[in-house]
C-alpha atoms as a PDB file:
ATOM      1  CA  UNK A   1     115.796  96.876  98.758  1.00  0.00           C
ATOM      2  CA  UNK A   2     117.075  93.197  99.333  1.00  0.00           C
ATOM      3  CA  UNK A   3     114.737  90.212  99.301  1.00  0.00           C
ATOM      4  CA  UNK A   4     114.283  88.739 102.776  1.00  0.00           C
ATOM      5  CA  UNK A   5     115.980  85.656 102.659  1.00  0.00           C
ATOM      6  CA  UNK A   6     113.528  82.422 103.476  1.00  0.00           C
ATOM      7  CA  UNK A   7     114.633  81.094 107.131  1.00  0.00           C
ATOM      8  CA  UNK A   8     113.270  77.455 106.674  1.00  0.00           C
ATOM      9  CA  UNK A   9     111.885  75.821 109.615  1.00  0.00           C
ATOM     10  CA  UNK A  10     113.822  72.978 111.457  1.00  0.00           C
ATOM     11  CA  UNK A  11     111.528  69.929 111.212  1.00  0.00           C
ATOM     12  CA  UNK A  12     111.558  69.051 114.754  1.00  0.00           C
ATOM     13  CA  UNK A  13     109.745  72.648 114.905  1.00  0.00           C
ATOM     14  CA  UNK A  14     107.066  71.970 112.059  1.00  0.00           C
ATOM     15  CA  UNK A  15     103.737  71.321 113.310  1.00  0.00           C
ATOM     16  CA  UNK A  16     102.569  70.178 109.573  1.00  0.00           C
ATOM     17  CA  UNK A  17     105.170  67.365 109.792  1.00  0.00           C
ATOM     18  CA  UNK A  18     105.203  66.635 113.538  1.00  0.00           C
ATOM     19  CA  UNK A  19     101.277  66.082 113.441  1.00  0.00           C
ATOM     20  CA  UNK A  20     101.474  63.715 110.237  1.00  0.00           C
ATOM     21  CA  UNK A  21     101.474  60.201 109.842  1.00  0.00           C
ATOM     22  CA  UNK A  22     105.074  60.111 109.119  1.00  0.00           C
ATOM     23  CA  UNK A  23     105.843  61.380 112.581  1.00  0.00           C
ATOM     24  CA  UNK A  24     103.733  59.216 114.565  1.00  0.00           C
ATOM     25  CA  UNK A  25     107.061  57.085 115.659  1.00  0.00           C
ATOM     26  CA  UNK A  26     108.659  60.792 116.640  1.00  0.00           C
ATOM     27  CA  UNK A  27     105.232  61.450 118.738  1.00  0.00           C
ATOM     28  CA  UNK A  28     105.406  58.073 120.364  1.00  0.00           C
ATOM     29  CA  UNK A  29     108.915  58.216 121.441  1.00  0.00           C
ATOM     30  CA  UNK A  30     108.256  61.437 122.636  1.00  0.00           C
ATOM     31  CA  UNK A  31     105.209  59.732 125.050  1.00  0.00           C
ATOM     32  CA  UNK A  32     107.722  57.473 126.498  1.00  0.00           C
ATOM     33  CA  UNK A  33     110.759  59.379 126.774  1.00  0.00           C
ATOM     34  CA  UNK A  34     109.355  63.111 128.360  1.00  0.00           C
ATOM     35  CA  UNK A  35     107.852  61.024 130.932  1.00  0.00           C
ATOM     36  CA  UNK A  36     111.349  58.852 131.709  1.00  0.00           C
ATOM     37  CA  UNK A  37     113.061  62.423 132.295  1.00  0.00           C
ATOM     38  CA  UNK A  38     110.481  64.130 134.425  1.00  0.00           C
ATOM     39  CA  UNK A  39     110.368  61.054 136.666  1.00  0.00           C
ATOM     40  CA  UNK A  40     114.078  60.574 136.855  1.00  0.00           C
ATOM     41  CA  UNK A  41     114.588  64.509 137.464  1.00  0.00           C
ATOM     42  CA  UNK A  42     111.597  63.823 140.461  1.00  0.00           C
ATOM     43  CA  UNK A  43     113.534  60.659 141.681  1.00  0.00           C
ATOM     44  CA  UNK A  44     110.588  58.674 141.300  1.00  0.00           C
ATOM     45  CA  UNK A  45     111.402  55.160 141.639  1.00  0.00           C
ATOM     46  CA  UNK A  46     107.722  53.746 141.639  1.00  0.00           C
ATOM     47  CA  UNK A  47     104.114  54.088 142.470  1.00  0.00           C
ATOM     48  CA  UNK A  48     101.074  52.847 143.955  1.00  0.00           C
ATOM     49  CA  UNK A  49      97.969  53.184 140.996  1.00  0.00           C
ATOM     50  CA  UNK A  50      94.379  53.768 141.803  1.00  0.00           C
ATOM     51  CA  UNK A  51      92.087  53.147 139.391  1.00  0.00           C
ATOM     52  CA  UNK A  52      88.724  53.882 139.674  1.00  0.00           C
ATOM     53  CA  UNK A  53      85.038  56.171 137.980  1.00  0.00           C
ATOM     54  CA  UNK A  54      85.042  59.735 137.334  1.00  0.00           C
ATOM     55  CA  UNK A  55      82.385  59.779 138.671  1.00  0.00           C
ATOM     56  CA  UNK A  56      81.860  60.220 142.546  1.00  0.00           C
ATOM     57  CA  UNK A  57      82.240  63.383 143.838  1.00  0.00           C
ATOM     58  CA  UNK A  58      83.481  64.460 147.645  1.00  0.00           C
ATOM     59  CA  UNK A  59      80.598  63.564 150.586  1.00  0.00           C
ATOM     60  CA  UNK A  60      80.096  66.826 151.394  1.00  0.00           C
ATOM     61  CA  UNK A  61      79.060  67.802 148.285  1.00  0.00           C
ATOM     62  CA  UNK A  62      77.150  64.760 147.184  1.00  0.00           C
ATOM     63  CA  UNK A  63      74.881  65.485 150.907  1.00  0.00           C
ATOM     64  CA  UNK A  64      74.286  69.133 149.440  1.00  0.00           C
ATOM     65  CA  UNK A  65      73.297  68.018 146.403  1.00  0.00           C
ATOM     66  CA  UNK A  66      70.461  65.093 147.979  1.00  0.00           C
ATOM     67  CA  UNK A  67      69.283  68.222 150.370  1.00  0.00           C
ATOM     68  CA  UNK A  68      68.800  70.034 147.518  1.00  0.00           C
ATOM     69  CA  UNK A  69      66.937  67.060 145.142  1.00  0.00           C
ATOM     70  CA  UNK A  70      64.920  66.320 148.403  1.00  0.00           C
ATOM     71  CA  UNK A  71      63.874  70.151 148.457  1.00  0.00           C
ATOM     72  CA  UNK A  72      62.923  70.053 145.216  1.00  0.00           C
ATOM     73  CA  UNK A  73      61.922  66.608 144.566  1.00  0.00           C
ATOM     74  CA  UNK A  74      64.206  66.583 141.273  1.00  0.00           C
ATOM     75  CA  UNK A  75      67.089  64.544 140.567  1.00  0.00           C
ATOM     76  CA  UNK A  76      66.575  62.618 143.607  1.00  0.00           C
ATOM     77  CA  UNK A  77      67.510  59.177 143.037  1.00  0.00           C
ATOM     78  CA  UNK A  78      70.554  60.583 141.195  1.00  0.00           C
ATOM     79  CA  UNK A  79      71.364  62.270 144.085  1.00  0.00           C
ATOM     80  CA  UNK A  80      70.621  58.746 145.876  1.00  0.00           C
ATOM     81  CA  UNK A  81      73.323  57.316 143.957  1.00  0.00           C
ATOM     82  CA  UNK A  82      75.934  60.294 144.376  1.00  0.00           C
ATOM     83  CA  UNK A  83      75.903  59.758 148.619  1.00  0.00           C
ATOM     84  CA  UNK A  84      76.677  56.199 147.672  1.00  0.00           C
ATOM     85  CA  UNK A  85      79.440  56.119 145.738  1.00  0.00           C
ATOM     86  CA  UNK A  86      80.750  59.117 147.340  1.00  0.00           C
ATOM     87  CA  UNK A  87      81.740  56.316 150.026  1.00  0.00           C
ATOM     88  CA  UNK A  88      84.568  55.504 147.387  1.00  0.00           C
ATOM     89  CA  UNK A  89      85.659  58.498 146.805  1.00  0.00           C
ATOM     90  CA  UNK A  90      86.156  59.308 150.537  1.00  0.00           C
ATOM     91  CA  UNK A  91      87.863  56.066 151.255  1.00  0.00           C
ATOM     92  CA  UNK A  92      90.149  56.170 148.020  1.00  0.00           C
ATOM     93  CA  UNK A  93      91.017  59.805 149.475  1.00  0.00           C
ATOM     94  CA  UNK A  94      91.760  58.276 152.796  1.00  0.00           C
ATOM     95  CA  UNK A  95      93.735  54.909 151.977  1.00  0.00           C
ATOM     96  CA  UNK A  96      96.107  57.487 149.911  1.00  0.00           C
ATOM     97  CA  UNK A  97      96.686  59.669 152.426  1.00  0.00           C
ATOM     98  CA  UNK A  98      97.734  56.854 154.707  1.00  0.00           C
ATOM     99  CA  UNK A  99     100.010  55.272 151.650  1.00  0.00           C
ATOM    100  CA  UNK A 100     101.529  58.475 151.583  1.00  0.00           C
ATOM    101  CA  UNK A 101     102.225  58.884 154.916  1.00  0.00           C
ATOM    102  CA  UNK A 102     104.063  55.558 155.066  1.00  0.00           C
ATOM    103  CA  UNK A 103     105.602  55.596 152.528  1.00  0.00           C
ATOM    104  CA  UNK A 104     107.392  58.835 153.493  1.00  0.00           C
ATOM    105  CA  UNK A 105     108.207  57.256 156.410  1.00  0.00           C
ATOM    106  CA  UNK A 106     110.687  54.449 154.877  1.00  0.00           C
ATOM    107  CA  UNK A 107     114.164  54.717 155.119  1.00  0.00           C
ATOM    108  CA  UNK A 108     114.717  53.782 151.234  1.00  0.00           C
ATOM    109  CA  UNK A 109     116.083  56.424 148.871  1.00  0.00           C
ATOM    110  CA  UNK A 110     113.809  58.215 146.795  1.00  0.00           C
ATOM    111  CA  UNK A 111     110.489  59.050 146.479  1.00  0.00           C
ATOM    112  CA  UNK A 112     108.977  55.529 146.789  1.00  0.00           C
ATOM    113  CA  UNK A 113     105.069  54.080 146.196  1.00  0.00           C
ATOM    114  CA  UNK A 114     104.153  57.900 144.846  1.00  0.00           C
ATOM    115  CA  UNK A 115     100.347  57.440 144.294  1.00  0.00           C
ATOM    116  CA  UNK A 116      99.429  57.742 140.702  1.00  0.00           C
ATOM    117  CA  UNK A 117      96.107  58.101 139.221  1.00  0.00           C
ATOM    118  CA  UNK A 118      94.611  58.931 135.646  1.00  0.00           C
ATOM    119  CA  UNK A 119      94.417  62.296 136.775  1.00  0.00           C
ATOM    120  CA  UNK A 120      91.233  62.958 135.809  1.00  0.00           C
ATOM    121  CA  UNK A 121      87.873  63.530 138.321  1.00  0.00           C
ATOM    122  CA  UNK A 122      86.066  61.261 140.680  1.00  0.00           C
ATOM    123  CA  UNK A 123      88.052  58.519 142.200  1.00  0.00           C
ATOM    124  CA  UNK A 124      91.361  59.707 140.569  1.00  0.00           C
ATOM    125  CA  UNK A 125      90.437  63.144 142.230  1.00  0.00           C
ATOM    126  CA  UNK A 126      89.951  61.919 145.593  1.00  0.00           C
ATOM    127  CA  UNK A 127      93.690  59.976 145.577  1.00  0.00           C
ATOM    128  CA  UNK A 128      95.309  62.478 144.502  1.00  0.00           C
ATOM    129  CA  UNK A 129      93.567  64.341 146.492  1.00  0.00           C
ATOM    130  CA  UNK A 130      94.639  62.153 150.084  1.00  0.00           C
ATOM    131  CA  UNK A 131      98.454  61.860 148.817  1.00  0.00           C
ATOM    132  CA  UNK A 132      98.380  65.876 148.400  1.00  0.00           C
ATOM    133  CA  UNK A 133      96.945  66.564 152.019  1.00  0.00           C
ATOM    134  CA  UNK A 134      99.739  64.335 153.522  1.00  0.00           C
ATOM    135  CA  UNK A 135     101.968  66.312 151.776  1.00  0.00           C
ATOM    136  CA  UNK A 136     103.510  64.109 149.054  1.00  0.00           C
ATOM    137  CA  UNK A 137     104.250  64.052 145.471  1.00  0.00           C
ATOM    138  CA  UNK A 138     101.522  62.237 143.339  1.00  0.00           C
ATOM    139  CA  UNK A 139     101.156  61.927 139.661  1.00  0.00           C
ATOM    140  CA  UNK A 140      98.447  61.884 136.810  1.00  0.00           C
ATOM    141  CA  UNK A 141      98.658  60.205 133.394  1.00  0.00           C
ATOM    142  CA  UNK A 142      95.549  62.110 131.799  1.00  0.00           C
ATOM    143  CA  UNK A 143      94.562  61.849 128.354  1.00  0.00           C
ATOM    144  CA  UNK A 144      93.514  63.768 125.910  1.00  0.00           C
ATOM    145  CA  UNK A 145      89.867  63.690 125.347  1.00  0.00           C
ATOM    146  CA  UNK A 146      87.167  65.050 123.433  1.00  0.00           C
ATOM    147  CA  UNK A 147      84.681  65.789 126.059  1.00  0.00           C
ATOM    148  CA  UNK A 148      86.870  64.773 128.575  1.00  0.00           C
ATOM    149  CA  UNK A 149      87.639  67.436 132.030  1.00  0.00           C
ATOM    150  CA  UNK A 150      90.777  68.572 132.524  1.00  0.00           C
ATOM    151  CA  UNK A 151      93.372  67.178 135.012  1.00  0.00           C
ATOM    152  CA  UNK A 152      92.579  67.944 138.889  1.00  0.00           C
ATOM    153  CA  UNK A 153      94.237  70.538 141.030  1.00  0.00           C
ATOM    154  CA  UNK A 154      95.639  68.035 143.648  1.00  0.00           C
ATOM    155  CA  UNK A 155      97.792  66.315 141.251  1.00  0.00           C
ATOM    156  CA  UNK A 156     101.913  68.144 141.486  1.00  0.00           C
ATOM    157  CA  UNK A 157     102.271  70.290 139.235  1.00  0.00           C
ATOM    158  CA  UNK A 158     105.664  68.547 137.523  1.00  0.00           C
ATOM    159  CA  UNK A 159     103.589  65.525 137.437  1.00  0.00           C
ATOM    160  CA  UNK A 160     100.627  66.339 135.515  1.00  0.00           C
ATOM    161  CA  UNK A 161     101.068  64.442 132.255  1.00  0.00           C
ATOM    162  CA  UNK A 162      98.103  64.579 129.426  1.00  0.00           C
ATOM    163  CA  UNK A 163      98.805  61.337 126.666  1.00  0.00           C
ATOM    164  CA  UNK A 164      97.994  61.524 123.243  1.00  0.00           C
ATOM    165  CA  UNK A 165      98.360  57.040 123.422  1.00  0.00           C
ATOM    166  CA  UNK A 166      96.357  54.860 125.081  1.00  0.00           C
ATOM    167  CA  UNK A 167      98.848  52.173 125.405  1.00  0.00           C
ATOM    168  CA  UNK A 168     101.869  54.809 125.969  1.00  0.00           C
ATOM    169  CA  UNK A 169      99.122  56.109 129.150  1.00  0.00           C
ATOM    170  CA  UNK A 170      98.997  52.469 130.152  1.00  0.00           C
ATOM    171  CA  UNK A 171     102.320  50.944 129.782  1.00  0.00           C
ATOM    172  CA  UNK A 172     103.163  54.260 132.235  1.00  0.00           C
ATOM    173  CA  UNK A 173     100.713  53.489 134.841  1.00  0.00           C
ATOM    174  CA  UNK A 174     102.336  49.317 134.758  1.00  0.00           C
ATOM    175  CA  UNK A 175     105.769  49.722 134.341  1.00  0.00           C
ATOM    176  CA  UNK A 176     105.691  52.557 137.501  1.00  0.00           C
ATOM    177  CA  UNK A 177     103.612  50.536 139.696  1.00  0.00           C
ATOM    178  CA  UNK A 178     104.389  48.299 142.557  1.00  0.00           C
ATOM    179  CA  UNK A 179     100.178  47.759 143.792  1.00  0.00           C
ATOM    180  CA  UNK A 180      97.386  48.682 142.316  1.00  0.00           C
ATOM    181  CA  UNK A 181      93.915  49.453 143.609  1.00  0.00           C
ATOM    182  CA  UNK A 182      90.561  49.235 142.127  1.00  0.00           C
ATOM    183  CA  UNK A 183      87.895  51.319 142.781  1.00  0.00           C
ATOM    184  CA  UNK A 184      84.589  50.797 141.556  1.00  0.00           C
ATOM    185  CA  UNK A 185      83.991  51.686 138.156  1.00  0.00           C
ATOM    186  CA  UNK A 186      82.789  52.012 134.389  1.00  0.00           C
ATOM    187  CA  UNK A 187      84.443  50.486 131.136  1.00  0.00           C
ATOM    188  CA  UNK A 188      87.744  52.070 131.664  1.00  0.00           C
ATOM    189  CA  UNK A 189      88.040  50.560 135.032  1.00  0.00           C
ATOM    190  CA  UNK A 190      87.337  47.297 133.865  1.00  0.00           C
ATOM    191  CA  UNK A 191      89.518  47.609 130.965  1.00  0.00           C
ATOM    192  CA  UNK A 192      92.530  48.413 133.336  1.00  0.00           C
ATOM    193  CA  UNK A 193      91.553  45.996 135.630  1.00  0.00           C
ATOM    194  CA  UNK A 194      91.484  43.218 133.294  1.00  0.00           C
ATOM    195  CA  UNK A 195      94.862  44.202 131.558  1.00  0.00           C
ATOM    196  CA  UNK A 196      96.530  43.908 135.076  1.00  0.00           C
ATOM    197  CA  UNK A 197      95.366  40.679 135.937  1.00  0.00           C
ATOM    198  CA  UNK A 198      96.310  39.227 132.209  1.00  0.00           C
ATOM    199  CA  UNK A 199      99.963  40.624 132.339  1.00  0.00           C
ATOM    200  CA  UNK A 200     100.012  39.141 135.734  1.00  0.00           C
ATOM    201  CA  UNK A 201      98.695  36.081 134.516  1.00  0.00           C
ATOM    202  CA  UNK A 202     100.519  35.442 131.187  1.00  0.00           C
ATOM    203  CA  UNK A 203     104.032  36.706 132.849  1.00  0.00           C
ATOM    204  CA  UNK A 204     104.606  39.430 130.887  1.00  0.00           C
ATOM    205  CA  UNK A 205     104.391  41.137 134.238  1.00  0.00           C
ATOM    206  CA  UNK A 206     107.862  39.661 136.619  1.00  0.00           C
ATOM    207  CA  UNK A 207     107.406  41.740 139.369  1.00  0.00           C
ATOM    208  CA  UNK A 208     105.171  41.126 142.421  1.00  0.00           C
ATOM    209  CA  UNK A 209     101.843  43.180 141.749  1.00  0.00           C
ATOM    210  CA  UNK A 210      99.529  42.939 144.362  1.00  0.00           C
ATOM    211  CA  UNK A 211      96.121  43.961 142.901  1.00  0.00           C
ATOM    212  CA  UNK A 212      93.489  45.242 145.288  1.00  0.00           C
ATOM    213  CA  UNK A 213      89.468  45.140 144.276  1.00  0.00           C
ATOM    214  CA  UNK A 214      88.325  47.055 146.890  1.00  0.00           C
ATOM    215  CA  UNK A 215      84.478  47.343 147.742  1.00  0.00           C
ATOM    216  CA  UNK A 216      83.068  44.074 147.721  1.00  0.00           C
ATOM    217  CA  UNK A 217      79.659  44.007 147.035  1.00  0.00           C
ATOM    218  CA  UNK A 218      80.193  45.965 144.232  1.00  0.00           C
ATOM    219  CA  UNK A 219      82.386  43.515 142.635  1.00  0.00           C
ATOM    220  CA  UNK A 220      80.211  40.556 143.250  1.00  0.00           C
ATOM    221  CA  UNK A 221      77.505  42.131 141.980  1.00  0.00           C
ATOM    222  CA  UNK A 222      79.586  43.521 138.708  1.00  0.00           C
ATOM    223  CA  UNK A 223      81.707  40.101 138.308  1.00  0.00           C
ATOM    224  CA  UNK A 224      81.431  36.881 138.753  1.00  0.00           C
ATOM    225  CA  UNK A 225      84.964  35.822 138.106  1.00  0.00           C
ATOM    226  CA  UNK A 226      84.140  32.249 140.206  1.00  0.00           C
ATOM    227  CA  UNK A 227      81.953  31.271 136.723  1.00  0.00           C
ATOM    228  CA  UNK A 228      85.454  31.511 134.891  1.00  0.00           C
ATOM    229  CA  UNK A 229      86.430  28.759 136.794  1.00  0.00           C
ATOM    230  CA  UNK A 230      83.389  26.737 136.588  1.00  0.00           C
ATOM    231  CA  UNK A 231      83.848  27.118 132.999  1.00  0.00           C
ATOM    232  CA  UNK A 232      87.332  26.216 132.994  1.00  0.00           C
ATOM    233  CA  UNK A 233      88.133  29.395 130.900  1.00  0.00           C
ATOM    234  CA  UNK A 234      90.635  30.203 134.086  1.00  0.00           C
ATOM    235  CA  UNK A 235      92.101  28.252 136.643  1.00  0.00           C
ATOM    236  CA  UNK A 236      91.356  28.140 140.426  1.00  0.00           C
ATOM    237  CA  UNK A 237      94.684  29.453 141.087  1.00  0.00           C
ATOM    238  CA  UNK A 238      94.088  32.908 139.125  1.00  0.00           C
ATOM    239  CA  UNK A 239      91.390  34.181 142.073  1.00  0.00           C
ATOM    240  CA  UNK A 240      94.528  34.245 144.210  1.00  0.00           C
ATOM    241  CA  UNK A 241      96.203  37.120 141.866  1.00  0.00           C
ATOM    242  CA  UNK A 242      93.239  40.079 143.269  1.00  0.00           C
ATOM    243  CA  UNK A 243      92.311  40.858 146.725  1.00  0.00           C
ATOM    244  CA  UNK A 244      88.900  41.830 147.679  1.00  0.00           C
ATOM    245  CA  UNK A 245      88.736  44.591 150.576  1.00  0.00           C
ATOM    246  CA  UNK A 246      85.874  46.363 152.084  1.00  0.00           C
ATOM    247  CA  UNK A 247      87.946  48.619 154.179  1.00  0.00           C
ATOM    248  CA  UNK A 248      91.084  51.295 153.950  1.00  0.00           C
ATOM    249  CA  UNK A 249      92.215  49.582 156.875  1.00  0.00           C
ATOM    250  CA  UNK A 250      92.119  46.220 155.279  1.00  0.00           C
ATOM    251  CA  UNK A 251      93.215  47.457 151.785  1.00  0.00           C
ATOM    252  CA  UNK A 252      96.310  49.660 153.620  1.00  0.00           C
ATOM    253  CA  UNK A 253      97.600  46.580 156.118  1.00  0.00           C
ATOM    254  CA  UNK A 254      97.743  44.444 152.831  1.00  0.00           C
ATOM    255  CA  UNK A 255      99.482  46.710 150.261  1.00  0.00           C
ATOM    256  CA  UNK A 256     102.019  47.685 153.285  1.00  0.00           C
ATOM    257  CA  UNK A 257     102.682  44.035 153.760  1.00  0.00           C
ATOM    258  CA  UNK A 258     102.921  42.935 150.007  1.00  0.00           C
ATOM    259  CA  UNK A 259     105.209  45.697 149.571  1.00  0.00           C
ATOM    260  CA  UNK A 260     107.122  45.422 152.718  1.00  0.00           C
ATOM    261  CA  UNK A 261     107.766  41.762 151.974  1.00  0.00           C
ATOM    262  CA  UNK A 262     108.348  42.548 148.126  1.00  0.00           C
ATOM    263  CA  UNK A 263     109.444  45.367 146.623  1.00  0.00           C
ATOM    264  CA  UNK A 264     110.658  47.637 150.165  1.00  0.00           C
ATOM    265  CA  UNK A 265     114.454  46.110 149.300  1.00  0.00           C
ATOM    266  CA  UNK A 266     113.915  46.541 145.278  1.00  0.00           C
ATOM    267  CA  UNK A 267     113.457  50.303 143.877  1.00  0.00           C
ATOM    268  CA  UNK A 268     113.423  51.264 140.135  1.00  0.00           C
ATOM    269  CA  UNK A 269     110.429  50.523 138.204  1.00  0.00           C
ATOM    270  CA  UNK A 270     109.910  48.001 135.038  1.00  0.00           C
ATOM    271  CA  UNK A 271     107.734  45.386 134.590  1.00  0.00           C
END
């Protein structure tokens, strides 16, 4: 009987190599250039980015949850807090439905201002969430996570990405993005926040970016960004590169604007 002759695998098919340390440039150029393909086979030409806690959950089911702690007595403050910041989640599911719906409504090629999200729970949720029930395409960069949930149901299906990277995640949600909103929020959402406004600040970002901080007593109690100045540690002029709304209809009328004005007449993402 002949000896089976050993097939041996192609590397590009080895999982002992491909996981290594020696393939960790083959892993990153694989985080930049899947994405490039599935967004140029979408005709994606750029997005609007929500940032924002995992946190808040849907109104209806936050009020359920406080009927239920005030039956019981248990859990109530928690459920307290749930009906508050459901507020967030409701208007980031609101102001991206209404981004969605205008920006379907431009004559420009393409699928313009797409909303993209993390794609995780929460406030990321709840966009993708408004941008799927007025019927348009909307994307989330997950990542993977140890304890982390998996990516939400509203999110289209060809656009459901899950990053290995940080900074491969992050220099996707940038170089797509044409606004960005940010929703209330923990470490990451400060960490995103304040890597926007320093590419804006430094230049490294040329485009025009208008950044959003929307829910303003939650941001002055969370930052006090006017002490910067005091301290000289930033100038006056860097409190014009963030808006502060309180309301989708204040936070929708200025992103329409700032991209009407700015980036209506210029497709293609890059930074």
């Amino acid at each position: 009987m002949k000896k089976p002759i050993h097939q041996p695998v192609k590397a590009y098919y080895s999982r002992r190599f491909i996981d290594s340390p020696d393939a960790r440039p083959v892993r990153l150029l694989s985080e930049y250039l899947e994405p490039l393909e599935r967004f140029e086979d979408m005709d994606i030409r750029d997005t609007i980015l929500i940032f924002g806690s995992a946190r808040p959950i849907a109104l209806d089911a936050a009020e359920t949850v406080l009927e239920e702690a005030n039956r019981t007595g248990e859990g109530l403050e928690a459920a307290k807090r749930n009906v508050r910041l459901a507020r967030f989640y409701e208007d980031a599911r609101s102001l991206s439905f209404r981004l969605t719906e205008w920006s379907k409504g431009l004559k420009a090629g393409g699928r313009r201002f797409v909303i993209c999200t993390g794609g995780g729970p929460g406030i990321m949720e709840a966009a993708n969430r408004g941008a799927s029930e007025a019927r348009g395409r909307n994307i989330g960069l997950g990542i993977s996570l140890p304890h982390e949930q998996s990516t939400n149901p509203y999110i289209t299906r060809r656009l459901a990405f899950e990053f290995h990277y940080f900074f491969m995640r992050k220099f996707w949600f940038l170089y797509l993005a044409k606004a960005v909103v940010i929703m209330p929020g923990g470490f990451g959402t400060m960490d995103e926040l304040f890597e926007s406004l320093t590419l804006v600040q430094t230049g490294k970002i040329h485009k025009r970016l208008p950044i959003v901080l929307y829910g303003k007593e939650f941001w002055d109690k969370v930052l006090n960004l006017e002490a910067l100045v005091e301290y000289g540690t930033i100038s006056p002029e860097d409190m014009d590169l963030f808006h502060v709304s309180d309301s989708v209809d204040d936070a929708f009328d200025y992103i329409t604007a700032e991209l009407t004005e700015h980036a209506v007449d210029r497709p293609g993402f890059g930074l």
